[in-house]
Protein backbone atom coordinates (compact mmCIF):
# COMPACT_ATOMS: atom_id res chain seq x y z
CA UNK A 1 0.00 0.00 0.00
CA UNK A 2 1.53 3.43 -1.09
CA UNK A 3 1.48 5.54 2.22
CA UNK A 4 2.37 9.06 -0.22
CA UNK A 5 0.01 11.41 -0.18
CA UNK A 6 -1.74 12.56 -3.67
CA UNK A 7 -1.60 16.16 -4.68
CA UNK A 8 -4.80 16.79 -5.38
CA UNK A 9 -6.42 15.13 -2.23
CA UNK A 10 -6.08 17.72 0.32
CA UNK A 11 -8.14 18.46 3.99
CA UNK A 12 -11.94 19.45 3.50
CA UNK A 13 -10.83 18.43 -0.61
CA UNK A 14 -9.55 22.23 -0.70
CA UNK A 15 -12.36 24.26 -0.14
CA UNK A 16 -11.84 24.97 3.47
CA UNK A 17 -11.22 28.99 2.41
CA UNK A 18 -13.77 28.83 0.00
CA UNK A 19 -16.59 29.62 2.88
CA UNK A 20 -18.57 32.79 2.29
CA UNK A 21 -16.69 35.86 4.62
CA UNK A 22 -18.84 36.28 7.77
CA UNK A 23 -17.39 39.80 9.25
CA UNK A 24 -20.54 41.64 9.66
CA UNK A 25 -22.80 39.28 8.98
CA UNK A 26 -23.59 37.96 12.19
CA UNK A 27 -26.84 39.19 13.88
CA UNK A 28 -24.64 38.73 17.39
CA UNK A 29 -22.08 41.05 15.99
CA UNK A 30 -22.61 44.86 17.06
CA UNK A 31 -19.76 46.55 14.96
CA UNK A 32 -21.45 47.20 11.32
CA UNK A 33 -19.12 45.92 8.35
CA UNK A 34 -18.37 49.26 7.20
CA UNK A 35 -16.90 49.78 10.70
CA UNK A 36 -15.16 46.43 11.22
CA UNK A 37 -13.65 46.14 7.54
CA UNK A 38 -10.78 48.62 6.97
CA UNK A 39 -7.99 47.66 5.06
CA UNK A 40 -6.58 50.87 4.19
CA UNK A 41 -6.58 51.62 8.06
CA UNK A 42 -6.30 48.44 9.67
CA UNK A 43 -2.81 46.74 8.98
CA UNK A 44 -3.66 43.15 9.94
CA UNK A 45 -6.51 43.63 7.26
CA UNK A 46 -4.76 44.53 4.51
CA UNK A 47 -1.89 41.69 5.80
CA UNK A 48 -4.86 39.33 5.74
CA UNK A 49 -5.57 40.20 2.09
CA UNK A 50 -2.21 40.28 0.61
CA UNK A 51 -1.77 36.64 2.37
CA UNK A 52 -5.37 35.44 0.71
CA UNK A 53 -4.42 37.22 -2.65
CA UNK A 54 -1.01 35.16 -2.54
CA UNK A 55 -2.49 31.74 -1.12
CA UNK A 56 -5.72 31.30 -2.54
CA UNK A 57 -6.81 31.48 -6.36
CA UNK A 58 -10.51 32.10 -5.21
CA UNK A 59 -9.78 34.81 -2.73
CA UNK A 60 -11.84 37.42 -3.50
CA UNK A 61 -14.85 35.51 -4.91
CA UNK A 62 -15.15 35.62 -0.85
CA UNK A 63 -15.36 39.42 -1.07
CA UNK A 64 -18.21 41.65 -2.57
CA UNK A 65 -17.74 44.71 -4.95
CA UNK A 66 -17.19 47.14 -2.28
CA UNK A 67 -14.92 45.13 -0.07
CA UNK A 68 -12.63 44.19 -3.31
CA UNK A 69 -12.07 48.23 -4.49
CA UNK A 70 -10.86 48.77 -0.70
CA UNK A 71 -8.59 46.14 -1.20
CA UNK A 72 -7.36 47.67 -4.47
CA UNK A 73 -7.58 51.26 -2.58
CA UNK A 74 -5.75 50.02 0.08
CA UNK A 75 -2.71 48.30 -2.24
CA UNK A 76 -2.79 51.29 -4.34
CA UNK A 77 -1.60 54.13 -1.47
């Protein structure tokens, strides 16, 4: 029996970070998205996006319209 691993069989079959993006969504969560969601401010937000961008091919198919141009704001300045 061949112990190796195949490359294409990965954990959760590679669509653990294809979830939907939750920040904001949650009817327990008090902090609007607008408020919570600030790459161009935040560094550990726009850290977290360069990482995803570089990782993942479906990054921002996570992301909608308006969280994707403050991205590109964000990389931009």
């Amino acid at each position: 029996m061949d112990s190796s691993n195949n490359s294409s069989e990965q954990l959760g079959g590679g669509a653990i970070n294809e979830k939907q993006r939750t920040l904001g969504n949650s009817a327990n969560n008090v902090h609007e998205k607008e408020e919570s969601w600030d790459p161009s401010n935040k560094l550990s937000h726009i850290l977290h996006s360069i990482v995803g961008l570089d990782r993942y091919p479906n990054y921002l198919s996570r992301y909608d319209e308006s969280d994707i141009a403050a991205i590109e704001h964000a990389l931009e300045q």
